[in-house]
N, C-alpha and C. Protein backbone atom coordinates (compact mmCIF):
# COMPACT_ATOMS: atom_id res chain seq x y z
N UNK A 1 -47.70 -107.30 -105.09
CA UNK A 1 -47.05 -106.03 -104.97
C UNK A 1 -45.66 -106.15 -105.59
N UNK A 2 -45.33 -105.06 -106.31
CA UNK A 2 -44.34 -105.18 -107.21
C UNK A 2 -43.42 -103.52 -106.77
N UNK A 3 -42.49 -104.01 -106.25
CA UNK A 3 -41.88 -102.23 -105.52
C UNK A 3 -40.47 -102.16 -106.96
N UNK A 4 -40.92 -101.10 -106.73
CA UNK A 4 -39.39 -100.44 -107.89
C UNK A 4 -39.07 -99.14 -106.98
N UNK A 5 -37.74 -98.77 -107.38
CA UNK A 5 -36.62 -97.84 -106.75
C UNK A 5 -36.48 -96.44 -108.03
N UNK A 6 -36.74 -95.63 -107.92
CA UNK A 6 -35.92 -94.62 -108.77
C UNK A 6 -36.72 -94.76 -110.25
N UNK A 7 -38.30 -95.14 -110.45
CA UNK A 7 -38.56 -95.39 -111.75
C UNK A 7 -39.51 -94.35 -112.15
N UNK A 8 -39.79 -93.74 -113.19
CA UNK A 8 -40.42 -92.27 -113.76
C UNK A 8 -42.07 -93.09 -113.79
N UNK A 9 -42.80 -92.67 -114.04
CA UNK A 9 -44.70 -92.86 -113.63
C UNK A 9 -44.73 -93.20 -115.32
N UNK A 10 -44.19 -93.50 -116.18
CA UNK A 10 -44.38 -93.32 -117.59
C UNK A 10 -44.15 -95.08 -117.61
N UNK A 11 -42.57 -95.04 -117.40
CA UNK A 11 -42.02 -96.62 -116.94
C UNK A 11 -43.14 -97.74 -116.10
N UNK A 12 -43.92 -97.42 -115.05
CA UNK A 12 -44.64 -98.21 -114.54
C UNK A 12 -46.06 -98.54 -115.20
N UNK A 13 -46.64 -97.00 -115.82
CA UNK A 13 -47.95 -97.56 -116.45
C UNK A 13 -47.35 -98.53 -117.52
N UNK A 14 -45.93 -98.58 -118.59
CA UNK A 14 -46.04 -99.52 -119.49
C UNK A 14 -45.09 -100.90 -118.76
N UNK A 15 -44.74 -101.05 -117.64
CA UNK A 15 -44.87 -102.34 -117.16
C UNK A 15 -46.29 -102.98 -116.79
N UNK A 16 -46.89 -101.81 -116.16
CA UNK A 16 -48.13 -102.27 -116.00
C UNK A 16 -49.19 -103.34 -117.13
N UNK A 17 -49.33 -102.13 -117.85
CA UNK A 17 -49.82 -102.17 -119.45
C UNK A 17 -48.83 -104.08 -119.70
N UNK A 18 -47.53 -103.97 -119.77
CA UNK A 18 -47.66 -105.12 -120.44
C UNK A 18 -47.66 -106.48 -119.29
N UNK A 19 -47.70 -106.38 -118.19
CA UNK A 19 -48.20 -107.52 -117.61
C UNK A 19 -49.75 -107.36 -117.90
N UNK A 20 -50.28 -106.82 -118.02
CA UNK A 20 -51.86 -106.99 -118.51
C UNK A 20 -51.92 -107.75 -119.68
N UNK A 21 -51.05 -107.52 -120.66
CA UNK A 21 -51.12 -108.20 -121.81
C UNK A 21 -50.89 -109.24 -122.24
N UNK A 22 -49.53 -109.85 -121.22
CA UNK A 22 -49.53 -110.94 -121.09
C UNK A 22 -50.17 -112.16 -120.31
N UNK A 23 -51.10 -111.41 -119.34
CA UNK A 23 -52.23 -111.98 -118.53
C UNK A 23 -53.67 -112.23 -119.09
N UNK A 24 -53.62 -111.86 -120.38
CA UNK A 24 -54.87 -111.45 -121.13
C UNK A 24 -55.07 -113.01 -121.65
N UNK A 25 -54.09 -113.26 -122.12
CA UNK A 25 -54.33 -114.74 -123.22
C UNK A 25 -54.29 -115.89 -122.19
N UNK A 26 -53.26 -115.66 -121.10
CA UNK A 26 -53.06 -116.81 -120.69
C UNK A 26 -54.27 -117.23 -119.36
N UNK A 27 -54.56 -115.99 -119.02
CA UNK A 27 -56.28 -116.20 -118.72
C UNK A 27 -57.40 -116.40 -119.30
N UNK A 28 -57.68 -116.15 -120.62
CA UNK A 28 -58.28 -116.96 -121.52
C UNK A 28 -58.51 -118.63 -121.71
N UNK A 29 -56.77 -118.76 -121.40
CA UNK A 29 -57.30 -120.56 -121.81
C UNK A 29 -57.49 -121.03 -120.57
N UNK A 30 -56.97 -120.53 -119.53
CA UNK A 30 -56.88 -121.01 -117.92
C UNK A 30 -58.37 -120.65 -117.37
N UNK A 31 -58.93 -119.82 -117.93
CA UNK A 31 -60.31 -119.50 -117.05
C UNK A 31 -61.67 -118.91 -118.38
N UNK A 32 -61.61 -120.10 -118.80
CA UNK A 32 -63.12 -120.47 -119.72
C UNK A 32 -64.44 -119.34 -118.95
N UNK A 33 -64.65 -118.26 -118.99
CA UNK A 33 -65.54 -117.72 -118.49
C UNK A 33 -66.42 -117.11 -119.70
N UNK A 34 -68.02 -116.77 -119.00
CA UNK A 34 -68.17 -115.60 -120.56
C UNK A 34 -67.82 -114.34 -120.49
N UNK A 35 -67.34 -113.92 -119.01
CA UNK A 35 -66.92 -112.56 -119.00
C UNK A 35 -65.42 -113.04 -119.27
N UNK A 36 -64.45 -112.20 -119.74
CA UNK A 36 -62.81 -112.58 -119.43
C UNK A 36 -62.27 -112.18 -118.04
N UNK A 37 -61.25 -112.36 -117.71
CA UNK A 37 -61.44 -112.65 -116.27
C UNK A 37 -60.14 -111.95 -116.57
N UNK A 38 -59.64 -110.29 -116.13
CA UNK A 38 -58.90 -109.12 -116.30
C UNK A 38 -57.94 -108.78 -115.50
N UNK A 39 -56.70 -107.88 -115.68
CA UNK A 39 -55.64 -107.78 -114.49
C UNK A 39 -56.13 -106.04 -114.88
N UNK A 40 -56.79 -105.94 -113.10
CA UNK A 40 -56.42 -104.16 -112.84
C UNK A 40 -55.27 -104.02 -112.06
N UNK A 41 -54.19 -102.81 -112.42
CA UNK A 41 -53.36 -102.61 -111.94
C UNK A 41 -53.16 -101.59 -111.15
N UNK A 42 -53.14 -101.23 -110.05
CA UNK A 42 -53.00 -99.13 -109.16
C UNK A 42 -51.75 -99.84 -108.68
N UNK A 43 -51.34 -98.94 -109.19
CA UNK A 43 -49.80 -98.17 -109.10
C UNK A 43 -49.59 -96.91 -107.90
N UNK A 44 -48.58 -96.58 -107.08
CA UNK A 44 -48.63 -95.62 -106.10
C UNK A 44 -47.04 -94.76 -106.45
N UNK A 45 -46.68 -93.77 -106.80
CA UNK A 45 -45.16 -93.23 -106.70
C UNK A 45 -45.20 -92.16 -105.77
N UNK A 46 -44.22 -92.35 -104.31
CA UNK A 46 -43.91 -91.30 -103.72
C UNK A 46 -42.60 -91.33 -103.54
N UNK A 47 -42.27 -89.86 -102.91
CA UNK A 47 -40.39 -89.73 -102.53
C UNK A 47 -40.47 -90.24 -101.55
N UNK A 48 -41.20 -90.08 -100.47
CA UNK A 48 -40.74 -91.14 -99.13
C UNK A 48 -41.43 -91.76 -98.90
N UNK A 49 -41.38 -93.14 -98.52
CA UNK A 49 -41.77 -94.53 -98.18
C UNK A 49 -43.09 -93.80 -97.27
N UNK A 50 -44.25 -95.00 -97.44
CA UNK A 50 -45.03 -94.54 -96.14
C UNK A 50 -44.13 -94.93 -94.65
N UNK A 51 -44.46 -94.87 -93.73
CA UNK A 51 -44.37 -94.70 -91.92
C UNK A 51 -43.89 -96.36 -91.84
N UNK A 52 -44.74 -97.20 -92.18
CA UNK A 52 -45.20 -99.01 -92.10
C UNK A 52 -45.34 -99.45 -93.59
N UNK A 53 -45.61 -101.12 -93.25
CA UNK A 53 -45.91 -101.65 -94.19
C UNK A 53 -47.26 -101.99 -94.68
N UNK A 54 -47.67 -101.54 -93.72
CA UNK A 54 -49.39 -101.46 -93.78
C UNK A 54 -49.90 -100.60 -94.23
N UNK A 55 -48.73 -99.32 -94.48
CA UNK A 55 -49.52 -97.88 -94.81
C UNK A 55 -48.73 -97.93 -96.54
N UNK A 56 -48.07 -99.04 -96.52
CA UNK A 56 -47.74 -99.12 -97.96
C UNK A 56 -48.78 -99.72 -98.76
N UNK A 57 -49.35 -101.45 -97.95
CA UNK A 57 -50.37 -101.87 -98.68
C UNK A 57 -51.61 -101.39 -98.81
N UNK A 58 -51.82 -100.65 -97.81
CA UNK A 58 -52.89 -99.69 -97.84
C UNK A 58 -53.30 -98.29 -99.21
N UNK A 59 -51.87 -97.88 -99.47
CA UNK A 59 -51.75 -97.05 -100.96
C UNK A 59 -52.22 -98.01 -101.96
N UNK A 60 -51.45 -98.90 -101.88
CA UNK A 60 -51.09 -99.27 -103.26
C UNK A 60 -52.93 -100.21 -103.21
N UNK A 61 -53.30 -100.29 -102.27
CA UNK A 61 -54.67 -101.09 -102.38
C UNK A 61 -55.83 -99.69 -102.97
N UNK A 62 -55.41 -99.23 -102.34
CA UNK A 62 -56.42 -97.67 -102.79
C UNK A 62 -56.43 -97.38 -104.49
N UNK A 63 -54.96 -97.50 -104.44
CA UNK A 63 -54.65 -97.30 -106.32
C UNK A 63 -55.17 -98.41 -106.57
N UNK A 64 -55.27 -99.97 -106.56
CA UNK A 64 -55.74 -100.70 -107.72
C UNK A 64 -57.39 -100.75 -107.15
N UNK A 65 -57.69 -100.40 -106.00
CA UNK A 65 -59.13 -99.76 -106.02
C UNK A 65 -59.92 -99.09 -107.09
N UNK A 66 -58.93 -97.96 -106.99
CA UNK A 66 -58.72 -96.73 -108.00
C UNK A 66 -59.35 -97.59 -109.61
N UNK A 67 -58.13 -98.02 -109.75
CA UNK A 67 -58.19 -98.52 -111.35
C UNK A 67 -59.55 -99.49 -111.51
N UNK A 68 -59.98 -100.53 -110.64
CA UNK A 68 -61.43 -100.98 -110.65
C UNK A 68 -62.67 -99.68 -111.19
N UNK A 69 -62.57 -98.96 -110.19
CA UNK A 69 -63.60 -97.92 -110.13
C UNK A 69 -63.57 -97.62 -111.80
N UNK A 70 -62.50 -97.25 -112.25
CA UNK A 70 -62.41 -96.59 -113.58
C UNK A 70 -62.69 -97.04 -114.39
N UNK A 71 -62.90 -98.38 -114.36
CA UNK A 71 -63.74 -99.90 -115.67
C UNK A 71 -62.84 -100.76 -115.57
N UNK A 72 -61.99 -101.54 -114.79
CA UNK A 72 -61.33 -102.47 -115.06
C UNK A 72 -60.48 -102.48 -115.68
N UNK A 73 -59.48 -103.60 -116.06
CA UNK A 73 -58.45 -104.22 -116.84
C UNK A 73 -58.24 -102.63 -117.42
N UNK A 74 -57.26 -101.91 -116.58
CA UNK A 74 -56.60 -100.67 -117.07
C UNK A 74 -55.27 -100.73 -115.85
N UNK A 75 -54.51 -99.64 -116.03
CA UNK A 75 -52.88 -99.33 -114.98
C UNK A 75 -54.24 -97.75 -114.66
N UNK A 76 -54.15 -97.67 -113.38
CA UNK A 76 -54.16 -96.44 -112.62
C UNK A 76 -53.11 -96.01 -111.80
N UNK A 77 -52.41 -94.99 -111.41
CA UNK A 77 -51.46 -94.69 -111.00
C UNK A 77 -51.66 -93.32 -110.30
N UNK A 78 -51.29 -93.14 -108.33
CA UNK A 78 -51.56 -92.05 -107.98
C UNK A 78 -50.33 -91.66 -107.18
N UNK A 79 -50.12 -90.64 -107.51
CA UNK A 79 -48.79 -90.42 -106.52
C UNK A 79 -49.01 -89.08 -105.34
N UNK A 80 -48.38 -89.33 -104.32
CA UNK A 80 -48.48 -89.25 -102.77
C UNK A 80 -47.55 -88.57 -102.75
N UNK A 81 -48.02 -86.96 -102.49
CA UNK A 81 -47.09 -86.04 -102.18
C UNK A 81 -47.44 -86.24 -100.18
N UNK A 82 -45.82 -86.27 -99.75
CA UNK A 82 -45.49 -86.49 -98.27
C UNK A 82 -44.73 -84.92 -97.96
């Protein structure tokens, strides 16, 4: 889990995007597979914090849920109107 303060939904899919990219090669030589072995990323942006910290990991687990469902090795991103 990676929390940012004050950042626009544009900014996170291309952090996202490039930790994928740099996870791409260096999982290649680290994990000899015949499938490649992929970083999905779900992303969550709301104005107020959830309640807990459980209802935080709980979003942000839903979003990289999210991004699985959609085919893998992609940034999904859902934001939580409170």
């Amino acid at each position: 889990m990676i929390l940012l303060r004050a950042v626009a939904g544009e900014d996170v899919v291309t952090l996202g995007n490039g930790l994928r990219e740099v996870f791409a090669p260096m999982a290649r030589a680290a994990f000899p597979t015949p499938e490649p072995v992929t970083l999905s990323v779900g992303a969550t942006l709301f104005e107020r914090p959830p309640a807990s910290l459980a209802a935080l990991l709980e979003l942000g687990d839903a979003a990289l849920y999210e991004s699985k469902r959609g085919g893998r090795d992609r940034v999904r991103m859902v934001s939580v109107v409170a």
